[in-house]
N, C-alpha and C. Protein backbone atom coordinates (compact mmCIF):
# COMPACT_ATOMS: atom_id res chain seq x y z
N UNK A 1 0.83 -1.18 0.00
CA UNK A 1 0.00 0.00 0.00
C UNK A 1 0.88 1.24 0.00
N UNK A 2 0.45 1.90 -0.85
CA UNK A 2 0.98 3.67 -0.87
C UNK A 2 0.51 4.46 0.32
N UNK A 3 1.20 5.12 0.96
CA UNK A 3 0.30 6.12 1.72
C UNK A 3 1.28 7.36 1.31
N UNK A 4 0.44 8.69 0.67
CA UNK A 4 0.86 10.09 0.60
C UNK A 4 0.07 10.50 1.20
N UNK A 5 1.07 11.66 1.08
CA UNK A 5 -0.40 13.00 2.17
C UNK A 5 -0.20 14.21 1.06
N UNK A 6 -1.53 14.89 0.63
CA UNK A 6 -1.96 15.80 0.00
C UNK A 6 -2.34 17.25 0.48
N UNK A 7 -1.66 18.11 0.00
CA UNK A 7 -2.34 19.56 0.57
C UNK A 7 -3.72 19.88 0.09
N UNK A 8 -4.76 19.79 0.64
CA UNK A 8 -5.97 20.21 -0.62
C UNK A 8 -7.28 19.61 -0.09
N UNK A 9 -8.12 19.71 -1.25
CA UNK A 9 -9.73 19.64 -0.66
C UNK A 9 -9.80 18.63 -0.96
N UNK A 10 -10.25 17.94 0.49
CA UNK A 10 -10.69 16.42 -0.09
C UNK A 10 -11.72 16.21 -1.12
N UNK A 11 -12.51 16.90 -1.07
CA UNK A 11 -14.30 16.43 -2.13
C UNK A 11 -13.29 16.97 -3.78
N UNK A 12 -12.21 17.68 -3.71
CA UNK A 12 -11.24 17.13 -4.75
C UNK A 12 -10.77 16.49 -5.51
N UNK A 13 -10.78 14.76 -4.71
CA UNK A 13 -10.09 13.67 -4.97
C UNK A 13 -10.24 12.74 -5.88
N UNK A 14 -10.14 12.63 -7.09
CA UNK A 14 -10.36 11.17 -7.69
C UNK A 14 -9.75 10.14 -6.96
N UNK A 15 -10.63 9.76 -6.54
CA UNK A 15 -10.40 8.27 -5.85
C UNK A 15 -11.39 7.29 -5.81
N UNK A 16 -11.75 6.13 -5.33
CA UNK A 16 -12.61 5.31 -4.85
C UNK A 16 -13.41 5.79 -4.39
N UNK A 17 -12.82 6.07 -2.56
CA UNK A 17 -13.84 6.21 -1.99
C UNK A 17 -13.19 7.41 -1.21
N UNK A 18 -14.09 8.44 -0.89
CA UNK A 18 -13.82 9.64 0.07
C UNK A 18 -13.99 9.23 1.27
N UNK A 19 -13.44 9.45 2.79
CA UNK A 19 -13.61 9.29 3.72
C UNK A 19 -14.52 10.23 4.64
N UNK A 20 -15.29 10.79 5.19
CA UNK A 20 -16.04 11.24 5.78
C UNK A 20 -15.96 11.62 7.27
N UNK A 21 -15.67 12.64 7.79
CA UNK A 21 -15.51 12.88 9.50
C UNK A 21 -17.13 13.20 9.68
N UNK A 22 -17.74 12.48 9.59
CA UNK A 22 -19.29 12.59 10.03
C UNK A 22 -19.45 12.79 11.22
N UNK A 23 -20.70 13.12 11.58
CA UNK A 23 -21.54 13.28 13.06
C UNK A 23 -22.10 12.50 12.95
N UNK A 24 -22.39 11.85 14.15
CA UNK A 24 -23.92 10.48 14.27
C UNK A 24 -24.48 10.40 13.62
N UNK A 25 -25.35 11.60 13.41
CA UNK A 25 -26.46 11.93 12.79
C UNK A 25 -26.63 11.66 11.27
N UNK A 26 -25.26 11.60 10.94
CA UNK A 26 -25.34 10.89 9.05
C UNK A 26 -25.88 12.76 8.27
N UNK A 27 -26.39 13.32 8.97
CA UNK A 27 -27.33 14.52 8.33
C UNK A 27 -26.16 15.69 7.81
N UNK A 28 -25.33 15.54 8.03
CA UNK A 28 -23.97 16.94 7.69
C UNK A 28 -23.93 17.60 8.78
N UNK A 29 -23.15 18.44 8.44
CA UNK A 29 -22.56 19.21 9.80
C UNK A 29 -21.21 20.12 9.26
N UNK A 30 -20.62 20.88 9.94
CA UNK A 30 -19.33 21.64 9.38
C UNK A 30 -18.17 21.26 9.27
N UNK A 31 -17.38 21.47 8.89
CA UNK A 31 -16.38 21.39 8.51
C UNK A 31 -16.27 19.87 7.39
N UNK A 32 -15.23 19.26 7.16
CA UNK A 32 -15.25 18.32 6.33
C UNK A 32 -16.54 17.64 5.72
N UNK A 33 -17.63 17.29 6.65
CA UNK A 33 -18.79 16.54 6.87
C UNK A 33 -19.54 17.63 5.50
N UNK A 34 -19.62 18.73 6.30
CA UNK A 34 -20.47 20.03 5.69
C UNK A 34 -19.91 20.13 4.36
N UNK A 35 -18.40 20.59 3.68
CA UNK A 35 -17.99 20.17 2.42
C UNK A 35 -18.60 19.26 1.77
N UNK A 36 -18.25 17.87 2.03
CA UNK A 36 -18.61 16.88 1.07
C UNK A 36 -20.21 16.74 1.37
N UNK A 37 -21.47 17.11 2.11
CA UNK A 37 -22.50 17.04 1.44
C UNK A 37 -22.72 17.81 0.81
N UNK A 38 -22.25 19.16 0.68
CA UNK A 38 -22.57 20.16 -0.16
C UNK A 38 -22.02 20.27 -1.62
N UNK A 39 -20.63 19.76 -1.94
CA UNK A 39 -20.16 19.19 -3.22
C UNK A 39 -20.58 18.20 -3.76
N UNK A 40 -21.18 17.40 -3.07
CA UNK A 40 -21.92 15.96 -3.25
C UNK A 40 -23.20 16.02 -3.33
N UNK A 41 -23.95 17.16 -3.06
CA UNK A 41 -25.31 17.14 -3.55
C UNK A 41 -26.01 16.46 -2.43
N UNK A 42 -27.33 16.10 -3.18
CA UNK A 42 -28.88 15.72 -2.78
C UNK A 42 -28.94 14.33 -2.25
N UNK A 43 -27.87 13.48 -3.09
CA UNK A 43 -27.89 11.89 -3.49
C UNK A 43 -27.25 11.50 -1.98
N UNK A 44 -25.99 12.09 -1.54
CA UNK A 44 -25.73 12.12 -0.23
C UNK A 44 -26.53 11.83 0.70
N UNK A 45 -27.16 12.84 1.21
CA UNK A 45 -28.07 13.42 2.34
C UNK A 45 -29.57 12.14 1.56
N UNK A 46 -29.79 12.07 0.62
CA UNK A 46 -30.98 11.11 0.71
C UNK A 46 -30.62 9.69 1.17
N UNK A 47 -29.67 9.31 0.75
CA UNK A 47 -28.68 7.62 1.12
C UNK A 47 -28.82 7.85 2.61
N UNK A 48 -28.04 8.84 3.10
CA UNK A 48 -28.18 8.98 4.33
C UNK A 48 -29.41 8.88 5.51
N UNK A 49 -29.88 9.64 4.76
CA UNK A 49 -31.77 9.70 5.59
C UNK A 49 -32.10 8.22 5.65
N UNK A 50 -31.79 7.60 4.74
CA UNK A 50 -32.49 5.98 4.53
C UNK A 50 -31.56 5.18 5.37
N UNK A 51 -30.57 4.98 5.86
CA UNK A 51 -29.27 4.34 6.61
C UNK A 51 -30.38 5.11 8.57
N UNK A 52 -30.84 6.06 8.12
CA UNK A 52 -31.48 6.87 9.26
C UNK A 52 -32.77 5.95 9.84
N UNK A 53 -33.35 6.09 8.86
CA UNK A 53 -34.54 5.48 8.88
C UNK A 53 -34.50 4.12 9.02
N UNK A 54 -33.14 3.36 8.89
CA UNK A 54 -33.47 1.95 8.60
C UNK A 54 -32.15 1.24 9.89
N UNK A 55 -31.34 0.58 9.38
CA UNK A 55 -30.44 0.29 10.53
C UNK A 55 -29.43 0.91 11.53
N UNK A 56 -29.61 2.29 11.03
CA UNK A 56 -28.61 3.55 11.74
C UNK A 56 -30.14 4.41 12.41
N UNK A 57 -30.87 3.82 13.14
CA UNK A 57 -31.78 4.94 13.62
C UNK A 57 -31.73 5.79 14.68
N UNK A 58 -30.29 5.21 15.50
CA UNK A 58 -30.06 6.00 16.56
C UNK A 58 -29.04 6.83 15.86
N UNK A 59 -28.49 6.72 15.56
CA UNK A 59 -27.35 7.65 14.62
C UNK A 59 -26.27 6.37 14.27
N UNK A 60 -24.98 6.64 13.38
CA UNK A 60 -23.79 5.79 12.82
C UNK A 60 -22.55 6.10 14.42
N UNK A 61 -22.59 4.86 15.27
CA UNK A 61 -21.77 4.83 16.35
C UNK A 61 -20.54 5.25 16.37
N UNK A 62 -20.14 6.26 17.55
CA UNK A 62 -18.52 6.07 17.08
C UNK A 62 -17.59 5.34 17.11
N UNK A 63 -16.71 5.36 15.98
CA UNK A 63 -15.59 4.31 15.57
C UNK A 63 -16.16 3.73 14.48
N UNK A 64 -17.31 3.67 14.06
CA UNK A 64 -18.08 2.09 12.65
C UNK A 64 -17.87 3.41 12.03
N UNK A 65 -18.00 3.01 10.56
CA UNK A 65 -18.36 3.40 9.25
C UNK A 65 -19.01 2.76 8.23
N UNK A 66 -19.63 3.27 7.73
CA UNK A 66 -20.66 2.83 6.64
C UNK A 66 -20.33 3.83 5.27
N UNK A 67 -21.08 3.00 3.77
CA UNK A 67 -20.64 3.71 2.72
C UNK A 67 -22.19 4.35 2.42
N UNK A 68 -22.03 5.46 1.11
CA UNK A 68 -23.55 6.02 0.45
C UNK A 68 -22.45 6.20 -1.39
N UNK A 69 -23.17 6.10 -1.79
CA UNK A 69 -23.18 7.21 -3.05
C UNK A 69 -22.22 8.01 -2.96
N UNK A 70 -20.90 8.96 -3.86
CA UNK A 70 -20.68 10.19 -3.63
C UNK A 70 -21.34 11.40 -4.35
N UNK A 71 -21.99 11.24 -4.53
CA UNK A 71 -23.02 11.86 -5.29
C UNK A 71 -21.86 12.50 -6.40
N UNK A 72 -21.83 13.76 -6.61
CA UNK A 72 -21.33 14.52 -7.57
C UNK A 72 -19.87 15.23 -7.03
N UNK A 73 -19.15 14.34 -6.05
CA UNK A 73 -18.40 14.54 -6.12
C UNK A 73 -17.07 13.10 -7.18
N UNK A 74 -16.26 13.53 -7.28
CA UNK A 74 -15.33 12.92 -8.17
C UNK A 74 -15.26 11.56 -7.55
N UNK A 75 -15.18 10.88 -6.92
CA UNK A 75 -15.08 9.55 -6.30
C UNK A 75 -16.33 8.81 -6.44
N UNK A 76 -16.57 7.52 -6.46
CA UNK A 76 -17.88 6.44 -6.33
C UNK A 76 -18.43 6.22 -4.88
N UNK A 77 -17.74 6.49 -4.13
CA UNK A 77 -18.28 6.04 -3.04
C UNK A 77 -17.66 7.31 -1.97
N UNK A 78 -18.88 7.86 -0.67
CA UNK A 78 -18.10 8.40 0.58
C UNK A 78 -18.35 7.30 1.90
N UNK A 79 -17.51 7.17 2.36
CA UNK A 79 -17.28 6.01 3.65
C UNK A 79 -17.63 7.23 4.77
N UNK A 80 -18.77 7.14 5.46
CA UNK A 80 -18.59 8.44 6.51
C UNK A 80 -18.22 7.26 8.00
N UNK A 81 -17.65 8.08 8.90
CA UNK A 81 -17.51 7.66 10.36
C UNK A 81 -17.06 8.57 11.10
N UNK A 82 -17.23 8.08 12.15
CA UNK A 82 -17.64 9.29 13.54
C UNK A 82 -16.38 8.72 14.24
N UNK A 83 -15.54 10.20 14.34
CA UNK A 83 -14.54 10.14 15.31
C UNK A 83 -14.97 10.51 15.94
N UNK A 84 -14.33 10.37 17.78
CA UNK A 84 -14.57 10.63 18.89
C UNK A 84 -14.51 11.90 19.57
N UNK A 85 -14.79 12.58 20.50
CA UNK A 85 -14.47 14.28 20.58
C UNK A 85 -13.54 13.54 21.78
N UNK A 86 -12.05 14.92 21.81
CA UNK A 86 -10.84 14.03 22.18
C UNK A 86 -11.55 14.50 24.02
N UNK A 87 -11.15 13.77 25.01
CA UNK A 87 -11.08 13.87 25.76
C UNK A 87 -9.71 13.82 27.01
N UNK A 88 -9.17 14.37 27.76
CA UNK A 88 -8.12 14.61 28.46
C UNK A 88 -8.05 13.53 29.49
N UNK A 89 -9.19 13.31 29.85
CA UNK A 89 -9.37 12.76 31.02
C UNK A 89 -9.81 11.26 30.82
N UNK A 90 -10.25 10.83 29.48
CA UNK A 90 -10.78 9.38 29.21
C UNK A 90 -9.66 9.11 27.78
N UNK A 91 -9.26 7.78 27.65
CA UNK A 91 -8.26 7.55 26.41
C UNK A 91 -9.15 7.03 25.30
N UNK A 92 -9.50 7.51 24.56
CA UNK A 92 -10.41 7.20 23.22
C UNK A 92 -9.70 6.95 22.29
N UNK A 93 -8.44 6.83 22.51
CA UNK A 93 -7.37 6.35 21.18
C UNK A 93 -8.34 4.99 20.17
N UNK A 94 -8.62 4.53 21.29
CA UNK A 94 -9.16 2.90 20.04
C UNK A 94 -9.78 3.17 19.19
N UNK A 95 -11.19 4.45 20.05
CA UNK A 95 -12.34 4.81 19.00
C UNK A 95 -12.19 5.55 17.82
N UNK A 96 -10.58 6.24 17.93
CA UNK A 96 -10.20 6.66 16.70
C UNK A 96 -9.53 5.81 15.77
N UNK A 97 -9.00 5.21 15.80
CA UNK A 97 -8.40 3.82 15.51
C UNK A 97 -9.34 3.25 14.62
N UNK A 98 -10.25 2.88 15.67
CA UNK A 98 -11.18 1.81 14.88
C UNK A 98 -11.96 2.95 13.50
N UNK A 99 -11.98 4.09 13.55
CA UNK A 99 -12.47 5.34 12.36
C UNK A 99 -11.92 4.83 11.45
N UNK A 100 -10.39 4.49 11.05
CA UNK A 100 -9.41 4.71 10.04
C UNK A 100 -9.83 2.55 9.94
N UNK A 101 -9.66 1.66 10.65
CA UNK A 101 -9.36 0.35 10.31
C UNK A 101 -10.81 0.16 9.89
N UNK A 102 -11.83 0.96 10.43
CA UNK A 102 -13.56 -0.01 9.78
C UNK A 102 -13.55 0.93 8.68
N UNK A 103 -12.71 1.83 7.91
CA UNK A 103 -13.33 2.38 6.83
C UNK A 103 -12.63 1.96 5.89
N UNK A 104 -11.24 1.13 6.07
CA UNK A 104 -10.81 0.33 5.03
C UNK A 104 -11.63 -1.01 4.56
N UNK A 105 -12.17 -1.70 6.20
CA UNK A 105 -13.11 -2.88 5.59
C UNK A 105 -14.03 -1.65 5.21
N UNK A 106 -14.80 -1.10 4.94
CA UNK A 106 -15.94 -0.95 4.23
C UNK A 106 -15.37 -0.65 3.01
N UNK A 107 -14.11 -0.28 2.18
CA UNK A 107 -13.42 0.09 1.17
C UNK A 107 -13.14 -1.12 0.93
N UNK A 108 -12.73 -2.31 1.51
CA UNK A 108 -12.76 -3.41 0.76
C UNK A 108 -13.59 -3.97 0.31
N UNK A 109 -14.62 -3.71 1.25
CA UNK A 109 -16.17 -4.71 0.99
C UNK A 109 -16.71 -3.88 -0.46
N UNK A 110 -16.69 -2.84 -0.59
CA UNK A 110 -16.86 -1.88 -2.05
C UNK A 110 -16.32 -2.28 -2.71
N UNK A 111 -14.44 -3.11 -2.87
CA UNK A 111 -13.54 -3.03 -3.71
C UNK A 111 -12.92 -2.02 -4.30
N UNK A 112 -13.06 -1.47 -3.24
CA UNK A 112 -12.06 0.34 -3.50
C UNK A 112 -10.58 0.05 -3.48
N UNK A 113 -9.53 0.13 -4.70
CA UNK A 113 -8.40 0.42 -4.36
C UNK A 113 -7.85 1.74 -3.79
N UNK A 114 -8.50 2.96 -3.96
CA UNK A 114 -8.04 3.81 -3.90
C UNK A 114 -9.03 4.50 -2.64
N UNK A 115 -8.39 5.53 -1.76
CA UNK A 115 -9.11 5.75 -0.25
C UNK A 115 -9.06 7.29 0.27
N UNK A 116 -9.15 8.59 0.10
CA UNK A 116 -8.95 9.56 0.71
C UNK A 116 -9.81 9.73 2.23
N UNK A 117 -8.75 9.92 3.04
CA UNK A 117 -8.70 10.60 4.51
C UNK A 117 -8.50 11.40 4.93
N UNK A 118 -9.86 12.52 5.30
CA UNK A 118 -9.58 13.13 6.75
C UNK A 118 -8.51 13.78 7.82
N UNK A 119 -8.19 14.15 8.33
CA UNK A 119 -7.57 13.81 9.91
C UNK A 119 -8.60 14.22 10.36
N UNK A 120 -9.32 12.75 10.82
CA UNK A 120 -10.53 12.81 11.83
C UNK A 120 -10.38 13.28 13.61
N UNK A 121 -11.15 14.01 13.30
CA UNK A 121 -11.28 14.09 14.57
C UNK A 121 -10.47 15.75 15.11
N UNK A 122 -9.77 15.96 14.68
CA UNK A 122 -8.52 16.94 14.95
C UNK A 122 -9.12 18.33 14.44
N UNK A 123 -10.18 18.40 14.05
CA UNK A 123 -11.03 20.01 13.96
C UNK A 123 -11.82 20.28 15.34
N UNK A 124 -13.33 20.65 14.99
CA UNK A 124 -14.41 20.41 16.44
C UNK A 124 -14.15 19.81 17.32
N UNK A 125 -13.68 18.56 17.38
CA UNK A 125 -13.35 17.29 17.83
C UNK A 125 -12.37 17.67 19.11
N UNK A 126 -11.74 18.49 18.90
CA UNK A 126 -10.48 18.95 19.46
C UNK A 126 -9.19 17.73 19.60
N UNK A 127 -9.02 16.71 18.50
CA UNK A 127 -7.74 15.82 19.02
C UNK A 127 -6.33 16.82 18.43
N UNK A 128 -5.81 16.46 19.09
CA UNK A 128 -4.64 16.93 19.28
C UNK A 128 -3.73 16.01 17.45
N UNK A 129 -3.18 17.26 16.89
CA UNK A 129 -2.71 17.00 15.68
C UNK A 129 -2.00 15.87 15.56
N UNK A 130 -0.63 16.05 16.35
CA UNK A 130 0.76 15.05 16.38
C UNK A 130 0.02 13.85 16.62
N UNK A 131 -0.89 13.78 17.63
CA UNK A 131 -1.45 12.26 18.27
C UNK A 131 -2.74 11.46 17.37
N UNK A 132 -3.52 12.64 16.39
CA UNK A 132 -4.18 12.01 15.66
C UNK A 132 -3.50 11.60 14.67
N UNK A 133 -2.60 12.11 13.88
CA UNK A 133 -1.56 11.99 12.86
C UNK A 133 -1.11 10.40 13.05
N UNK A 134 -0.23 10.44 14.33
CA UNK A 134 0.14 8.87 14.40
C UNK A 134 -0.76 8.04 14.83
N UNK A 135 -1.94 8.44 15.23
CA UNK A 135 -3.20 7.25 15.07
C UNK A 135 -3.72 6.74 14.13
N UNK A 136 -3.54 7.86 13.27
CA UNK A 136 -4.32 7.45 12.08
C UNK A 136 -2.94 7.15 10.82
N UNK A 137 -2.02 7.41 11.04
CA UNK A 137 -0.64 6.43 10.08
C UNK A 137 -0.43 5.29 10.20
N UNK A 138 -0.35 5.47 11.72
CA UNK A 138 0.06 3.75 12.22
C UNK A 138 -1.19 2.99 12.16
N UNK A 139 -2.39 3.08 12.35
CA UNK A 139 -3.53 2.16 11.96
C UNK A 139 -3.81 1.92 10.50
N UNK A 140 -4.03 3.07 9.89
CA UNK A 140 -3.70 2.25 8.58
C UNK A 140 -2.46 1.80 7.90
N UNK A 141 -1.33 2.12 8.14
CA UNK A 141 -0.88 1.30 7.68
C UNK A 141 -0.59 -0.43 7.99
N UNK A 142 -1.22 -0.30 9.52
CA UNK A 142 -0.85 -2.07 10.25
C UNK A 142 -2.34 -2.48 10.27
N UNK A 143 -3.25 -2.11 9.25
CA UNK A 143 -4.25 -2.70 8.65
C UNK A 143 -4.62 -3.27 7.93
N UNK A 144 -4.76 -4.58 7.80
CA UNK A 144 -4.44 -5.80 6.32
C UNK A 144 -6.01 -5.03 5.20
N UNK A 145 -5.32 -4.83 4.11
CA UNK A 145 -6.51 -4.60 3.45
C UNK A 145 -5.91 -4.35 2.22
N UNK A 146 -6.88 -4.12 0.72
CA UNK A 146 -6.61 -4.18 -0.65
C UNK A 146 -6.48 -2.96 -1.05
N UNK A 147 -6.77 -2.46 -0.52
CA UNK A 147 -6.79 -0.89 -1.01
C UNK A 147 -5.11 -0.89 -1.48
N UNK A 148 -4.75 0.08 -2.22
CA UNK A 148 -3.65 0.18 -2.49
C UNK A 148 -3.20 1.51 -2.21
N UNK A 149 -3.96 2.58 -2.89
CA UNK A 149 -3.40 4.13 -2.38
C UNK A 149 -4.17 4.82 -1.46
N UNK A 150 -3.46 5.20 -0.20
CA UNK A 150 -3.99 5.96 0.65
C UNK A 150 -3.62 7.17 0.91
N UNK A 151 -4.51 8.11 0.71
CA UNK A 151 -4.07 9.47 0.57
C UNK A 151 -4.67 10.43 2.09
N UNK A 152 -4.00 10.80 2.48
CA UNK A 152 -4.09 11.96 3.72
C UNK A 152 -4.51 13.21 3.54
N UNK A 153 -5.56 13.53 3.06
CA UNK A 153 -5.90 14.94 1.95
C UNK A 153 -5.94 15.81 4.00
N UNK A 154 -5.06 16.54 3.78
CA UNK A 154 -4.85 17.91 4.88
C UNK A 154 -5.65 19.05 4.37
N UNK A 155 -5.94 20.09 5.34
CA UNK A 155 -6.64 21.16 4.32
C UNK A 155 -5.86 22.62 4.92
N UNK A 156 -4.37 22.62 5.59
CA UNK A 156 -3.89 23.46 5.70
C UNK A 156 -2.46 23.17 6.13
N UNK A 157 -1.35 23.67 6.18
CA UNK A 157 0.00 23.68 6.11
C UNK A 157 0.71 23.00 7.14
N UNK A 158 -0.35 23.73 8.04
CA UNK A 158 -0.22 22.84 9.42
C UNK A 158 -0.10 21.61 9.84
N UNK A 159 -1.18 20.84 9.23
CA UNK A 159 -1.95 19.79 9.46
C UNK A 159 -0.82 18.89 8.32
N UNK A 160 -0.34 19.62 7.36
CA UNK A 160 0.35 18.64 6.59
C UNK A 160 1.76 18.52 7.03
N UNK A 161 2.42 19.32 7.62
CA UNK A 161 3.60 19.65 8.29
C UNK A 161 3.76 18.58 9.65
N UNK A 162 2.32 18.51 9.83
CA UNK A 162 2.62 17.37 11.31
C UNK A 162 2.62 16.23 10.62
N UNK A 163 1.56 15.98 9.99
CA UNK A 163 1.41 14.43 9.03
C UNK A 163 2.51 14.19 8.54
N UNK A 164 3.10 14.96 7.71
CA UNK A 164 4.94 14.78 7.50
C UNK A 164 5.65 14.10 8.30
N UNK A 165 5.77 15.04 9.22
CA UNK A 165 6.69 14.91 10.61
C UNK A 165 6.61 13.64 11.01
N UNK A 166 5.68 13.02 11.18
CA UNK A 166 5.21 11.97 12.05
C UNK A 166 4.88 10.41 10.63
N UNK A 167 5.15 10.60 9.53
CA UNK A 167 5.06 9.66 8.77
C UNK A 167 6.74 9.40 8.45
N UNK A 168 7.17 10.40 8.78
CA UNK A 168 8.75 10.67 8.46
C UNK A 168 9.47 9.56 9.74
N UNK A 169 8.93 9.84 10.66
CA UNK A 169 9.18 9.00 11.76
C UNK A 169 9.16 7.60 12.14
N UNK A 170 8.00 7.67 11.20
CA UNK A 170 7.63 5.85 11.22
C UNK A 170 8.75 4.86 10.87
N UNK A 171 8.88 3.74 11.40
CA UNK A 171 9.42 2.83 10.80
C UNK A 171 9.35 2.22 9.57
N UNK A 172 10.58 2.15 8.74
CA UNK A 172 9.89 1.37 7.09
C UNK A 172 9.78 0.31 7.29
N UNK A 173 8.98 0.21 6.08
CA UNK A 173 8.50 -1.35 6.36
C UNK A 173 8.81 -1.92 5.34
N UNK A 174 9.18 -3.12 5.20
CA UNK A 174 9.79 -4.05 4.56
C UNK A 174 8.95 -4.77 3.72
């Protein structure tokens, strides 16, 4: 598997499948979430309502992900999932974890080679950059799956400067 990291707008991406920092609620919301239903149209938000109405009726749990349509944005599929809001005092590392490893199985179960990500969680959310960065490197990359290119779409200098830093760090792998 490839993993780069990209400066730029995710709803951008030719890829497979877009990744999604959703709210429970499946319904949109700001930042990333709010982008891609709004580049993505109607087809979005209706897939969604029905995932609402049907086996997601309390909302999409955090850590799972599920796929819809990308409507009109450049990719076939958006994988949305709910990262955790970071907490100081409780360790939610897994529930972010599990964001990045259940949205590759749902990218496999699609047959998505190709995957754009987020850094979930690390806006509203408040996780801390450096620590979401290596949560979300080191889980996907020690995640068995088909996908082949995984892309880190950042949406500011910052955010790509840590993802750097901290992919730079990693151990290669053989």
């Amino acid at each position: 598997m490839g993993i780069r990291l990209v400066l730029g707008d995710i709803t951008e991406q030719r890829v497979d499948a877009v990744v999604n920092a959703a709210n429970s609620s499946l319904l949109g919301g700001g930042g990333v979430d709010g982008a891609i239903h709004r580049r993505g149209g109607p087809e979005i938000l209706a897939e969604c309502r029905a995932l609402r109405a049907g086996r997601y009726g309390n909302g999409l749990p955090t850590g799972r992900a599920v796929a819809t349509t990308a409507g009109r944005l450049p990719a076939r599929w958006v994988i949305h999932t709910v990262g955790p809001v970071h907490s100081a005092g409780h360790d939610r590392s897994a529930l972010l974890a599990s964001c990045y490893a259940e949205s590759l199985r749902v990218a496999d179960e699609l047959g998505a080679r190709s995957v754009a990500f987020p850094a979930i969680s690390t806006g509203i959310y408040g996780w801390p950059m450096d620590d979401g960065a290596r949560i979300a490197l080191t889980t996907v990359r020690n995640t068995p799956t088909d996908v082949r290119d995984v892309r880190f779409v950042l949406f500011d200098t910052r955010a790509y400067a840590v993802f750097a830093e901290v992919l730079d760090g990693l151990p290669r792998q053989s």
